[in-house]
C-alpha atoms as a PDB file:
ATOM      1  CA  UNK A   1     136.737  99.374 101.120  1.00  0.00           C
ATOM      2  CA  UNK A   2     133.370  99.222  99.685  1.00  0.00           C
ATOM      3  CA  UNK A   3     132.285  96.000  98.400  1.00  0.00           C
ATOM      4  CA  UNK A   4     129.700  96.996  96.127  1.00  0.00           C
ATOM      5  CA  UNK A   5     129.076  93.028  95.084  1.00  0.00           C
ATOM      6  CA  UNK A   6     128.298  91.967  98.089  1.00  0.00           C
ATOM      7  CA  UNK A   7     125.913  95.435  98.973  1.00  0.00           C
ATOM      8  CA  UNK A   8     124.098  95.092  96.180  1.00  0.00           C
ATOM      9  CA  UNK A   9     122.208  91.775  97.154  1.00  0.00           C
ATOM     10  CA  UNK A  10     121.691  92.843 100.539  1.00  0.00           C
ATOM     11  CA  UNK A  11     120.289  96.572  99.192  1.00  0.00           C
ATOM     12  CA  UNK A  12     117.604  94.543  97.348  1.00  0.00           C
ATOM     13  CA  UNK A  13     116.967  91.509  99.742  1.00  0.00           C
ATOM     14  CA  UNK A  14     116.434  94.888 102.229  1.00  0.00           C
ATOM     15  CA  UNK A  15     114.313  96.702  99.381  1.00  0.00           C
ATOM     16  CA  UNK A  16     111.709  93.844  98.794  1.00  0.00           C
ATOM     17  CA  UNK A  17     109.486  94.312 102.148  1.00  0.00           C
ATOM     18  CA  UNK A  18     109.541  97.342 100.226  1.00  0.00           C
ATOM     19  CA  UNK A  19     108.395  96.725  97.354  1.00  0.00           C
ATOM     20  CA  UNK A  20     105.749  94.295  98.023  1.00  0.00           C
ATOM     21  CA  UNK A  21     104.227  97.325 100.913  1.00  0.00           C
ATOM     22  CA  UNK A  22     104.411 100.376  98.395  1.00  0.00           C
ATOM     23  CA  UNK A  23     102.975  98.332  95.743  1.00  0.00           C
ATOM     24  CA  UNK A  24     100.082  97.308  98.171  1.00  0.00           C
ATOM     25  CA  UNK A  25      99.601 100.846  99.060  1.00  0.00           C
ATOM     26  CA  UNK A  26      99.337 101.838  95.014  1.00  0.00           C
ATOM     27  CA  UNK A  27      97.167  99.646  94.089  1.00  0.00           C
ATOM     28  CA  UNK A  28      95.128 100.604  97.724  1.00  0.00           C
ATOM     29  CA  UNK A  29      95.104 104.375  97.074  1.00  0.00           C
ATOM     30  CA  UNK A  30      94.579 103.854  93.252  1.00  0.00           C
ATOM     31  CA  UNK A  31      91.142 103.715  94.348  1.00  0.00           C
ATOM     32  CA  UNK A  32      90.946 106.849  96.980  1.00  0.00           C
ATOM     33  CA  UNK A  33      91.712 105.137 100.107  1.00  0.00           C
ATOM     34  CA  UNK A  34      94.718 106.203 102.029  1.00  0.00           C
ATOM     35  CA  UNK A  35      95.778 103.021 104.032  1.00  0.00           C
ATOM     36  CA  UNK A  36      98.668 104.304 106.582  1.00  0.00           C
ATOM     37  CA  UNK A  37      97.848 100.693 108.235  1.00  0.00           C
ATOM     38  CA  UNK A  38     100.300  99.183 106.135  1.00  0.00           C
ATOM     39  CA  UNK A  39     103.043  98.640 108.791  1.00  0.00           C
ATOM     40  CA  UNK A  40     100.575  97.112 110.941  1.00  0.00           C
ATOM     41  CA  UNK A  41      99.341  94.946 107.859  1.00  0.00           C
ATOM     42  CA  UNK A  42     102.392  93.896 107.317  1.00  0.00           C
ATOM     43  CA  UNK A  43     102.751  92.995 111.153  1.00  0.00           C
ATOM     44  CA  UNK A  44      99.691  90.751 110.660  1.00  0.00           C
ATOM     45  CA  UNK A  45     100.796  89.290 107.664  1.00  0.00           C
ATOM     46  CA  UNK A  46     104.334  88.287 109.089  1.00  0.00           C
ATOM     47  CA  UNK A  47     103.095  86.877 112.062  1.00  0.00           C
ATOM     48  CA  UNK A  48     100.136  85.153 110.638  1.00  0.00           C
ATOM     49  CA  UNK A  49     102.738  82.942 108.733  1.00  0.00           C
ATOM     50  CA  UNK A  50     104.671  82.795 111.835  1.00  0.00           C
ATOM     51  CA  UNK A  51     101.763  81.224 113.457  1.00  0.00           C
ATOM     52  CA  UNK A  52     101.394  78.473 110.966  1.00  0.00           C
ATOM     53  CA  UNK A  53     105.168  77.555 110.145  1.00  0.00           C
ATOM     54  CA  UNK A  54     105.269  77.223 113.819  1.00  0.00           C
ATOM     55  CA  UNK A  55     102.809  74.859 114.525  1.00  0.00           C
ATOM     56  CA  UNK A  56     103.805  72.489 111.729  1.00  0.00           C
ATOM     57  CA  UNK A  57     107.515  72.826 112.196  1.00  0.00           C
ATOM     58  CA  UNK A  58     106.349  71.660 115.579  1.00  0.00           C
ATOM     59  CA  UNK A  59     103.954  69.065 114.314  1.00  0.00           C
ATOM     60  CA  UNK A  60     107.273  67.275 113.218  1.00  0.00           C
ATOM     61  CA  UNK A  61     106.293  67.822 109.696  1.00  0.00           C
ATOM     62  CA  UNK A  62     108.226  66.724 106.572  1.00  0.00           C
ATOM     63  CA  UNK A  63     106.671  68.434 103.023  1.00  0.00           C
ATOM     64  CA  UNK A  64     108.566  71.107 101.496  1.00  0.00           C
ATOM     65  CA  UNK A  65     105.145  71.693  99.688  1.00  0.00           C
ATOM     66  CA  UNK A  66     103.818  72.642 103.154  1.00  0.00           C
ATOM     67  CA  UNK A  67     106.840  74.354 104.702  1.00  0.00           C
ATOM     68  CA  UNK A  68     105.954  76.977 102.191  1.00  0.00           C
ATOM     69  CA  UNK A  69     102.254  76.539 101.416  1.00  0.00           C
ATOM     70  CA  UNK A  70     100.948  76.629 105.131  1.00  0.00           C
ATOM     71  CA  UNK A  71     102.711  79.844 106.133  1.00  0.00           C
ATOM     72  CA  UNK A  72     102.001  81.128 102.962  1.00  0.00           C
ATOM     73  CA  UNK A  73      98.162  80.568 103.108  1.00  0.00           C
ATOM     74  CA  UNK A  74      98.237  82.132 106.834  1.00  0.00           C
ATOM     75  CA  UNK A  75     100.141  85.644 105.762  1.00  0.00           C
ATOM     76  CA  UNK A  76      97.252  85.936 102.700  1.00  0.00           C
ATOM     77  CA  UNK A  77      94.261  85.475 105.312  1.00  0.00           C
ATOM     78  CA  UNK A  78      95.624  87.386 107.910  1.00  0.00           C
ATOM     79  CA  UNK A  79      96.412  89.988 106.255  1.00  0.00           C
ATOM     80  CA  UNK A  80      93.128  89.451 103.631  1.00  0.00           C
ATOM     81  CA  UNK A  81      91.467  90.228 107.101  1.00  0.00           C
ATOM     82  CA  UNK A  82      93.084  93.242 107.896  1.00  0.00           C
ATOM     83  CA  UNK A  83      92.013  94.379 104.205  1.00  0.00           C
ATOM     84  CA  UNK A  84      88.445  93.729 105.287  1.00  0.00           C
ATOM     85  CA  UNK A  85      88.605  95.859 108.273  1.00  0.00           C
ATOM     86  CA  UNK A  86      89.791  98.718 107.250  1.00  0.00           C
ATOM     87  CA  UNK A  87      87.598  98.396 104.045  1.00  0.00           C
ATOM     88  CA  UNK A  88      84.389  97.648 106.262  1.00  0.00           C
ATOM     89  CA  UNK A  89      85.147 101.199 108.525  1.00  0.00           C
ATOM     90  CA  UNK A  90      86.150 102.977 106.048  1.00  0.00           C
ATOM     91  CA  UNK A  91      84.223 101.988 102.691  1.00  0.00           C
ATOM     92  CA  UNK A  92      80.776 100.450 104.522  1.00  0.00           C
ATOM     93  CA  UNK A  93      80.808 102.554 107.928  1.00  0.00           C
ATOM     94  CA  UNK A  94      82.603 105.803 106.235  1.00  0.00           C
ATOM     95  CA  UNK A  95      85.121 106.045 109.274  1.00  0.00           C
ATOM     96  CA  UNK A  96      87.750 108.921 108.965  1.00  0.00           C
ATOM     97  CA  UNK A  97      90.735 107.169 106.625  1.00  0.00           C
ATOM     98  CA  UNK A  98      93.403 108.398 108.556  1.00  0.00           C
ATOM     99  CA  UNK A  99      92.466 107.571 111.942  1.00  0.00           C
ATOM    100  CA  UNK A 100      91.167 104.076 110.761  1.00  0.00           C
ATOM    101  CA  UNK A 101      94.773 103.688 109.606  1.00  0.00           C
ATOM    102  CA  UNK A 102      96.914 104.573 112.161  1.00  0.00           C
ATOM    103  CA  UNK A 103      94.401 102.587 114.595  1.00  0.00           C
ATOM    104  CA  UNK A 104      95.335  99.276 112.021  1.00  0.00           C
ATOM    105  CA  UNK A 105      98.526 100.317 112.332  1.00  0.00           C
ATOM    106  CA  UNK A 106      98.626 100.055 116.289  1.00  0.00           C
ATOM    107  CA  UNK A 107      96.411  97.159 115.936  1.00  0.00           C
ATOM    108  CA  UNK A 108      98.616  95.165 113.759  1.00  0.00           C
ATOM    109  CA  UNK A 109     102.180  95.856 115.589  1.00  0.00           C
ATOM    110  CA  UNK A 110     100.443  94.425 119.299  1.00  0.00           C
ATOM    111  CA  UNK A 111      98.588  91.440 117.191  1.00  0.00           C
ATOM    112  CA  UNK A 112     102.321  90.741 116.090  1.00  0.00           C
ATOM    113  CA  UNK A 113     103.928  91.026 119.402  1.00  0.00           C
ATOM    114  CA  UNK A 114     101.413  89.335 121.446  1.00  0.00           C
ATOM    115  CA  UNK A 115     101.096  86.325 119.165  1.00  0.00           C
ATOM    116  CA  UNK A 116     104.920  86.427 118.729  1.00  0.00           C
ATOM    117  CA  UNK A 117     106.094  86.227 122.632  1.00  0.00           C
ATOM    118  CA  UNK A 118     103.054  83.678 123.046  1.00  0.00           C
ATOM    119  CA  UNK A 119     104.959  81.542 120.944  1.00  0.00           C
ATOM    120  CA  UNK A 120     108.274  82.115 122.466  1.00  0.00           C
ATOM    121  CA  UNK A 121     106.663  80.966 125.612  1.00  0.00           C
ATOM    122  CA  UNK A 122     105.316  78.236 124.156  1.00  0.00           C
ATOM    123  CA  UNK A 123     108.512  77.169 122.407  1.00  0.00           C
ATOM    124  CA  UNK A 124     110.151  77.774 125.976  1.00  0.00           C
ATOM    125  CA  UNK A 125     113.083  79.697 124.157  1.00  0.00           C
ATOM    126  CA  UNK A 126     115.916  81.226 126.426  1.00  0.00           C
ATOM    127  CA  UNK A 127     116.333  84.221 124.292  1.00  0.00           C
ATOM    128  CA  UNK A 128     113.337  86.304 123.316  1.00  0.00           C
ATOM    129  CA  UNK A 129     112.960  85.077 119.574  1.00  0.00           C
ATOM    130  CA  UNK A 130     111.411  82.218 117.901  1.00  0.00           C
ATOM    131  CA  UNK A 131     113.793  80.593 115.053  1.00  0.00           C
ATOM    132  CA  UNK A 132     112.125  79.148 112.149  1.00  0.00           C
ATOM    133  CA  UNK A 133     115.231  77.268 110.569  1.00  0.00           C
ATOM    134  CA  UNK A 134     113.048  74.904 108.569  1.00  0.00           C
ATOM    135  CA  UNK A 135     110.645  76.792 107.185  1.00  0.00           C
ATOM    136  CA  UNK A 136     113.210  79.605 106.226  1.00  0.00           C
ATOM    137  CA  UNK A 137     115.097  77.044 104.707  1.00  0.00           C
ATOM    138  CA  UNK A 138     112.598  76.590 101.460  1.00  0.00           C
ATOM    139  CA  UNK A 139     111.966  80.651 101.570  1.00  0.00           C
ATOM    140  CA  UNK A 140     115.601  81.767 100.953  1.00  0.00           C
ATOM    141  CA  UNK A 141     116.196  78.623  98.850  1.00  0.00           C
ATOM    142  CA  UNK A 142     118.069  80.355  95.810  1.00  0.00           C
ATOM    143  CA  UNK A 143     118.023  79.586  92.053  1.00  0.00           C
ATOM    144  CA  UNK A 144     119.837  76.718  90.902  1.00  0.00           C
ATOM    145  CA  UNK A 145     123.621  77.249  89.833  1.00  0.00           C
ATOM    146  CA  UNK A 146     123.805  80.541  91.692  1.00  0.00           C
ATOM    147  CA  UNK A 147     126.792  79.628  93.573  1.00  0.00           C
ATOM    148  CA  UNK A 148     129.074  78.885  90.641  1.00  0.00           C
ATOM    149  CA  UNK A 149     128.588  81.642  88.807  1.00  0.00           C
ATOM    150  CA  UNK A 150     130.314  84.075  90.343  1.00  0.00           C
ATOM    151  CA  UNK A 151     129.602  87.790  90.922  1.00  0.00           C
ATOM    152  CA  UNK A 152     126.312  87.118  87.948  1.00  0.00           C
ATOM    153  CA  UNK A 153     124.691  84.691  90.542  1.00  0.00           C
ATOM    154  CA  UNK A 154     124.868  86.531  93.674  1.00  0.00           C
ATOM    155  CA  UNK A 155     124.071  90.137  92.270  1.00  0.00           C
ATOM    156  CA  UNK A 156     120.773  87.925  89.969  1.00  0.00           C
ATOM    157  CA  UNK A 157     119.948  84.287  91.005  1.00  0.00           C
ATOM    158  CA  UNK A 158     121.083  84.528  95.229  1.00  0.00           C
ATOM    159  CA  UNK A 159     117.244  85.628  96.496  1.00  0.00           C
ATOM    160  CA  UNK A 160     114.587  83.510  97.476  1.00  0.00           C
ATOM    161  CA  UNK A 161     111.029  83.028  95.255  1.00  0.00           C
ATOM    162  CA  UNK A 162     109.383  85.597  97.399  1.00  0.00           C
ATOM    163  CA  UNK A 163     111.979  88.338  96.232  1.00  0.00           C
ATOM    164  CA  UNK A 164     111.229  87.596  92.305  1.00  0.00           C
ATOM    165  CA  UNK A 165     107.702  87.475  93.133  1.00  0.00           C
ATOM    166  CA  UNK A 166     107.514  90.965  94.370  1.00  0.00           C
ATOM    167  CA  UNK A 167     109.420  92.171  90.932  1.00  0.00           C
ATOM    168  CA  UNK A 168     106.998  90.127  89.132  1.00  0.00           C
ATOM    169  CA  UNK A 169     103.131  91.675  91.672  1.00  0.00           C
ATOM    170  CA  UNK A 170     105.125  95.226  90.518  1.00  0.00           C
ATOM    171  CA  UNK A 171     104.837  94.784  86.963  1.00  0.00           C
ATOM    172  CA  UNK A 172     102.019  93.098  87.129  1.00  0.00           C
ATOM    173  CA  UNK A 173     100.153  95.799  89.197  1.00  0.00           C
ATOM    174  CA  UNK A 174     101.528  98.051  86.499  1.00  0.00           C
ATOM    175  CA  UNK A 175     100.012  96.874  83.625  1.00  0.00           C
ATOM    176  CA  UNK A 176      96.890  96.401  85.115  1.00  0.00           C
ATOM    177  CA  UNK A 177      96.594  99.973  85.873  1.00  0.00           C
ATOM    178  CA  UNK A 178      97.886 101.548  82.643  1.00  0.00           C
ATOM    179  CA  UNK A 179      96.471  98.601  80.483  1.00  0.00           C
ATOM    180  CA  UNK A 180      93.036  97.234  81.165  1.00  0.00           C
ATOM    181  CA  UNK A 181      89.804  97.937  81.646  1.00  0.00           C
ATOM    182  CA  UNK A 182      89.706  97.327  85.126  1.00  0.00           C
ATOM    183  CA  UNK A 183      92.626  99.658  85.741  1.00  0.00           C
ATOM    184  CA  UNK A 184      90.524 102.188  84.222  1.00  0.00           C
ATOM    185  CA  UNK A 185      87.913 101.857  86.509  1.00  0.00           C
ATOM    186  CA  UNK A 186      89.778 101.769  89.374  1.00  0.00           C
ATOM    187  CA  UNK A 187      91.932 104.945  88.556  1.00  0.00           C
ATOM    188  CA  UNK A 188      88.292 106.740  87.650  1.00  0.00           C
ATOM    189  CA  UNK A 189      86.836 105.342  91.006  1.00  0.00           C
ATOM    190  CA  UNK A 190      90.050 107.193  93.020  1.00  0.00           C
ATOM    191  CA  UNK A 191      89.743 110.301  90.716  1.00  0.00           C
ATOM    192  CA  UNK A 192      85.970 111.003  90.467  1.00  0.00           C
ATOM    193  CA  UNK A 193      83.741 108.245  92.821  1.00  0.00           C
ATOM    194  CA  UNK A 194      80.833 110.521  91.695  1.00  0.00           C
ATOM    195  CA  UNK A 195      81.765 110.474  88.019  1.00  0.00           C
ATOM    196  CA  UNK A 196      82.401 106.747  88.130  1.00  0.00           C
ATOM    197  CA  UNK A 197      79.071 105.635  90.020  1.00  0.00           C
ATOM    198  CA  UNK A 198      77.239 107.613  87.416  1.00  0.00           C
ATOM    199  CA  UNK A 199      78.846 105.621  84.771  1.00  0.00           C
ATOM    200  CA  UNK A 200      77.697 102.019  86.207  1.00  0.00           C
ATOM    201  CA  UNK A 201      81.418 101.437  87.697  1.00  0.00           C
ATOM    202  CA  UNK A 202      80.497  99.602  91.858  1.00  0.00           C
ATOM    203  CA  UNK A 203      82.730 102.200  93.401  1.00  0.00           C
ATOM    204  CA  UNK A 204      82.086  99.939  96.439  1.00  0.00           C
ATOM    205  CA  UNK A 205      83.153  97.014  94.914  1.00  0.00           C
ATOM    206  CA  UNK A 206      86.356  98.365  93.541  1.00  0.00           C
ATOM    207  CA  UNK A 207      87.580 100.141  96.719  1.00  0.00           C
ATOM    208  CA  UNK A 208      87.384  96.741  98.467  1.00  0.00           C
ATOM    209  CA  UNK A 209      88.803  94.493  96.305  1.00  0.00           C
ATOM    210  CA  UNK A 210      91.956  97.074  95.602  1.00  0.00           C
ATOM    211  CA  UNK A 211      92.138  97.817  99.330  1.00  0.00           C
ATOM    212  CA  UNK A 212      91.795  93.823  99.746  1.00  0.00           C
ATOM    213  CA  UNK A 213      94.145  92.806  97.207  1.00  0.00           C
ATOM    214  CA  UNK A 214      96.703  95.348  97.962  1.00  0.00           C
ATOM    215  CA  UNK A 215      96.514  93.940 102.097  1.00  0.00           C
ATOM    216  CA  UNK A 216      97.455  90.861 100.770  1.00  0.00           C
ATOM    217  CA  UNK A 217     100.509  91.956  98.738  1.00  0.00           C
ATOM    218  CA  UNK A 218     101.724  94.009 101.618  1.00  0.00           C
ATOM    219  CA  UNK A 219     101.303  90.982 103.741  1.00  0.00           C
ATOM    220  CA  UNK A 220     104.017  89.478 101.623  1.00  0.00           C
ATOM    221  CA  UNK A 221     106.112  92.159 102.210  1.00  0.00           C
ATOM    222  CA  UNK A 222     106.590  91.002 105.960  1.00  0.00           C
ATOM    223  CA  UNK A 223     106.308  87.139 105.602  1.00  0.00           C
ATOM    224  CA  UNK A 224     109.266  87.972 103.318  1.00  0.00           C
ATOM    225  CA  UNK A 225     111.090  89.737 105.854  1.00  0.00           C
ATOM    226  CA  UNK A 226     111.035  87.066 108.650  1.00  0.00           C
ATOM    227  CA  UNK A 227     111.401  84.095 106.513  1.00  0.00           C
ATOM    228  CA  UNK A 228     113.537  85.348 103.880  1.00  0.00           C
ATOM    229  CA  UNK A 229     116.017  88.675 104.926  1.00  0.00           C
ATOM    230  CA  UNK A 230     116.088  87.432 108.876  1.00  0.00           C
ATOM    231  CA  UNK A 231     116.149  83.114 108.144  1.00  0.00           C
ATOM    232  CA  UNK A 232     112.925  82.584 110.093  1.00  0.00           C
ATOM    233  CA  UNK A 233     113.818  84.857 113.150  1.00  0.00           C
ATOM    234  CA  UNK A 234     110.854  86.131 114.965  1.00  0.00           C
ATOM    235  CA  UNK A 235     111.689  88.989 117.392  1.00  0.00           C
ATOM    236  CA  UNK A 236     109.515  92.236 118.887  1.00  0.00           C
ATOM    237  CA  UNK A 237     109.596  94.905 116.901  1.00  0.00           C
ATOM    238  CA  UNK A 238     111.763  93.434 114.545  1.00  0.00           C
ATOM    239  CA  UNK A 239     110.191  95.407 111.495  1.00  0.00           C
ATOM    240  CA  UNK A 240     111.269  98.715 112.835  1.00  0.00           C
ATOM    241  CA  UNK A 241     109.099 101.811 110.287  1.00  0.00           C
ATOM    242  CA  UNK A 242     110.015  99.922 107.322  1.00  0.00           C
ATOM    243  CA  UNK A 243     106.639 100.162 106.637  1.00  0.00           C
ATOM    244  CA  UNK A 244     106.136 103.988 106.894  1.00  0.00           C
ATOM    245  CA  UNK A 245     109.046 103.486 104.455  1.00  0.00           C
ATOM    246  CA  UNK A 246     107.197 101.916 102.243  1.00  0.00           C
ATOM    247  CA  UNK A 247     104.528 104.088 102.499  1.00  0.00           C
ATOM    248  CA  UNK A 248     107.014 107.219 101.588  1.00  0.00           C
ATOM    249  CA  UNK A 249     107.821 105.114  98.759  1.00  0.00           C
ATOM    250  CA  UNK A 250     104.273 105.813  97.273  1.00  0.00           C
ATOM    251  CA  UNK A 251     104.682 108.992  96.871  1.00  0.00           C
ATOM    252  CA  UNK A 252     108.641 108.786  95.417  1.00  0.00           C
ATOM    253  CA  UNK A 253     107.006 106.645  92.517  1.00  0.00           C
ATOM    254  CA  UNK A 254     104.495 108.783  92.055  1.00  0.00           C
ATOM    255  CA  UNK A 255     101.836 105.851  92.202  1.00  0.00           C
ATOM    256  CA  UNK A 256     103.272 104.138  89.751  1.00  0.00           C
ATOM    257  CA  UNK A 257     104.871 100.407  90.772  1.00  0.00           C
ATOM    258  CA  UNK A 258     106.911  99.898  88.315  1.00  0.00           C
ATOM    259  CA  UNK A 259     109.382 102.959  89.343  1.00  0.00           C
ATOM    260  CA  UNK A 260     109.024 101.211  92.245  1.00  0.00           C
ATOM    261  CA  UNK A 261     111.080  98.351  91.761  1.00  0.00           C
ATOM    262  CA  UNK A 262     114.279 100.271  91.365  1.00  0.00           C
ATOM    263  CA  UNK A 263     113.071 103.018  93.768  1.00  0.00           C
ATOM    264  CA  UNK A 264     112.587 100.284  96.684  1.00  0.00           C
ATOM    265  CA  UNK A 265     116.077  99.175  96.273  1.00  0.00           C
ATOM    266  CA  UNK A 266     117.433 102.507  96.388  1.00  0.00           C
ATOM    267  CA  UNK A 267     115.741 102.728  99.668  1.00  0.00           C
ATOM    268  CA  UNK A 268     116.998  99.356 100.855  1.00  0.00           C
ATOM    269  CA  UNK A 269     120.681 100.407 100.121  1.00  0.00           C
ATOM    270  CA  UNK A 270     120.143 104.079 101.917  1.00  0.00           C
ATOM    271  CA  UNK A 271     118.443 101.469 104.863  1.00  0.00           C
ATOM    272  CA  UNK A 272     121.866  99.682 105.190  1.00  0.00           C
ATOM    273  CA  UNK A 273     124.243 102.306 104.363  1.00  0.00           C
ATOM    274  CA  UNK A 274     125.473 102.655 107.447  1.00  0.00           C
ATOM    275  CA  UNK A 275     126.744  99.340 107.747  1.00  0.00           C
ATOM    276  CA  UNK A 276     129.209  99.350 104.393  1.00  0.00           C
ATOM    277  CA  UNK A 277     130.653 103.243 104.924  1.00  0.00           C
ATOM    278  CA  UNK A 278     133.790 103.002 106.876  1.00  0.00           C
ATOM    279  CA  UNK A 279     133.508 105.757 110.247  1.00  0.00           C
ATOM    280  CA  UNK A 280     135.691 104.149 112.777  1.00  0.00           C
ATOM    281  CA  UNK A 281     134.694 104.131 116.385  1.00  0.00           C
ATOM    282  CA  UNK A 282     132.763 107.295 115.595  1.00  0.00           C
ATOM    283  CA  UNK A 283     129.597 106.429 116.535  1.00  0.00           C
ATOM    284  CA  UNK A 284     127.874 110.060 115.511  1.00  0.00           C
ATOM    285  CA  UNK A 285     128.715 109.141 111.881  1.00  0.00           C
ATOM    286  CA  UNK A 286     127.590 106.165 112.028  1.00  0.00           C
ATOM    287  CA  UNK A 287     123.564 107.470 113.155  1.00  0.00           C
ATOM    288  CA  UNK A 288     124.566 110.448 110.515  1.00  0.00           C
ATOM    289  CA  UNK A 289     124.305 108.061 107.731  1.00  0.00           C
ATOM    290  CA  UNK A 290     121.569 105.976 109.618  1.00  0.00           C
ATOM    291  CA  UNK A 291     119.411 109.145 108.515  1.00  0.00           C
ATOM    292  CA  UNK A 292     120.166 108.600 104.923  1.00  0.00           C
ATOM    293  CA  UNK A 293     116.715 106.983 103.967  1.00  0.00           C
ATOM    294  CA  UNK A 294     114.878 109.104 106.467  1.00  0.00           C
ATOM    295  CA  UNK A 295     116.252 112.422 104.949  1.00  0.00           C
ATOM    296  CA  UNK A 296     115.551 111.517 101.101  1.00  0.00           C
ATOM    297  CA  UNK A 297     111.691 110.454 101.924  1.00  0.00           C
ATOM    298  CA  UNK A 298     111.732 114.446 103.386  1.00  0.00           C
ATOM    299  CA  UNK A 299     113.196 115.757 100.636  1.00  0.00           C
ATOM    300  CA  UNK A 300     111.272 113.394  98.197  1.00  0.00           C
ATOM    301  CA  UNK A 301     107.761 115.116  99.964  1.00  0.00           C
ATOM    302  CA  UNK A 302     108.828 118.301  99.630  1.00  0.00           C
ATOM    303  CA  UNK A 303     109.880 117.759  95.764  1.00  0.00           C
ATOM    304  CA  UNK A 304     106.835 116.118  94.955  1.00  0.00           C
ATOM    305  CA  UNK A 305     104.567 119.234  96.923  1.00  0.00           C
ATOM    306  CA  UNK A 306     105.910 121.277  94.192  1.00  0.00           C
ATOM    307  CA  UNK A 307     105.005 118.877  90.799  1.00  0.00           C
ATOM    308  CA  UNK A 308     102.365 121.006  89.001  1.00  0.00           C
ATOM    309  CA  UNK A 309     101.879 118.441  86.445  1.00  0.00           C
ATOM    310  CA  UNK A 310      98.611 116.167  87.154  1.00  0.00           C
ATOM    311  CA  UNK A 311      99.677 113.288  86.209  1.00  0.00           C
ATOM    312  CA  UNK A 312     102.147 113.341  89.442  1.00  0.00           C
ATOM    313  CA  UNK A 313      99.550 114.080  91.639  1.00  0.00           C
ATOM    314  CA  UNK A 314      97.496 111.417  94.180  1.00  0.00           C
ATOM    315  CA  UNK A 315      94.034 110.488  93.374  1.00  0.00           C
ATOM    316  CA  UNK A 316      91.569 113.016  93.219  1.00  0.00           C
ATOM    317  CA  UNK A 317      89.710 111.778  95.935  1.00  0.00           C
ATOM    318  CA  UNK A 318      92.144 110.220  98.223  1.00  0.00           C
ATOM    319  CA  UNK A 319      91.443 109.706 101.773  1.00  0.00           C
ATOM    320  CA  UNK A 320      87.727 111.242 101.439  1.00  0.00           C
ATOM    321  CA  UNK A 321      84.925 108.871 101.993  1.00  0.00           C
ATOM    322  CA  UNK A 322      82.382 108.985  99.011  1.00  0.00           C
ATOM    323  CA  UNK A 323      78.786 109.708 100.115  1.00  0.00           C
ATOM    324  CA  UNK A 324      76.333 108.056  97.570  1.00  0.00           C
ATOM    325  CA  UNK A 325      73.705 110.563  98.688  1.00  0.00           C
ATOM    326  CA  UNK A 326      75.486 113.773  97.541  1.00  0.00           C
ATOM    327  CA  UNK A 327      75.781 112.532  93.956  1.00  0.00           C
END
């Protein structure tokens, strides 16, 4: 039977990485630039935390302040950095957007997995996999009294702070866009560069600190992922195209992050579908509903190819360098 209490949970623990990558990508393409690096940001910022969890873990450390502070501070730089790069060849040096992107992409998926079997060889594991029990331990610490109460604490109060975090960066990114000044700017920067540069708005500056900030959040997305969803297990390719997922997830908003909370744990349920629907020892059903996600991000692109309205439409001037000179 399906046990809907116990799917739920998993749906959104699954949704998060999500979340915290198509909110990245919002806020990113908010300002005209089309980031398909994401996966490979999120790459960076997973094993950038990685990195530092490990060496203290193997320092012999004791702080739960630094269990969570030190792999927390790594995933923001690390990915921060892969903000900057893709900003500097795409903003400064006016590289093509897509190519820069996919290159990131590449980029941040062999940064992951050479860093990642370094330190397997370095921890001298017999299994291809680091295991990060300590650390994970304060990550997917849940909310005090969740065990005893009931089906209320594990559908509400049974995910770690990084999971209410990524609620709270959603509606936070959300206001800012619809609310403030500086949302203004940045949605008149990815509309009309030329428009906003002749109004005194430094498109420069706001395509790099969106693209920036938005790294940094997507980052999350996959410390999140190894420390949270997987308790601290480090593998090869463990992200699979959750982040082209999350970039699909954009566009199913319709750039707004907000919708995006529910939307990403619609996605995470499709993700694990598979797993809860009863098909026997027929394996073809099983990959059948394996497709679920995969077919409702193709039918989500071709529904949102047909919205007239403007309001559901990208950016004006997404993915097109802007040329100061031809204002």
């Amino acid at each position: 039977m399906f046990d809907l209490i116990s799917f739920i949970p998993r749906a959104i623990m699954q949704g998060i990485p999500l979340l915290y990558g198509s909110t990245g990508e919002t806020l990113t393409e908010k300002s005209g630039n089309l980031n398909l690096g994401i996966p490979g940001i999120m790459y960076a910022g997973a094993i950038s935390g990685v990195v530092g969890a490990f060496f203290y873990e193997q320092s012999g450390g004791t702080s739960g302040f630094l269990y969570v502070a030190i792999p927390l501070v790594c995933s923001l730089l690390g990915s921060l950095l892969m903000g900057l790069l893709y900003c500097f060849l795409t903003v400064t040096l006016r590289a093509n957007q897509n190519v820069t992107g996919l290159a990131l992409t590449t980029f941040g998926v062999g940064l992951g997995n050479f860093f990642g079997g370094s330190l397997i060889k370095l921890a001298g594991a017999e299994v291809p996999a680091i295991v990060l029990s300590n650390t994970s331990r304060y990550f997917s610490a849940t909310l005090p009294g969740a065990d005893k109460l009931g089906w209320f604490g594990k559908l509400f109060m049974s995910y770690g702070f990084l999971a209410y975090m990524a609620v709270l960066i959603a509606l936070a990114a959300s206001y800012l866009l619809k609310r403030t000044r500086v949302g203004l700017h940045l949605r008149a920067v990815g509309e009309s560069p030329t428009t906003a540069d002749a109004a005194g708005i430094n498109v420069s500056k706001y395509k790099y600190v969106s693209t920036c900030a938005g790294s940094v959040v997507a980052g999350l997305g996959g410390l999140y992922y190894i420390m949270d969803y997987t308790k601290g297990i480090w593998s090869s390719d463990a992200f699979g195209d959750r982040g082209w997922l999350a970039i699909a997830l954009v566009i199913f908003t319709i750039w707004r992050p907000n919708v995006g909370v529910l939307a990403s744990f619609l996605f995470g349920g499709l993700y694990i579908l598979h797993m809860y629907i009863p098909s026997g020892m027929n394996l073809a059903v099983k990959e059948l509903y394996k497709m679920a996600p995969y077919v409702v991000t193709i039918v989500v692109l071709v529904i949102s190819s047909m919205r007239n309205k403007r309001e559901n439409q990208p950016p004006a001037s997404l993915g097109l360098a802007y040329f100061r000179e031809d204002r």
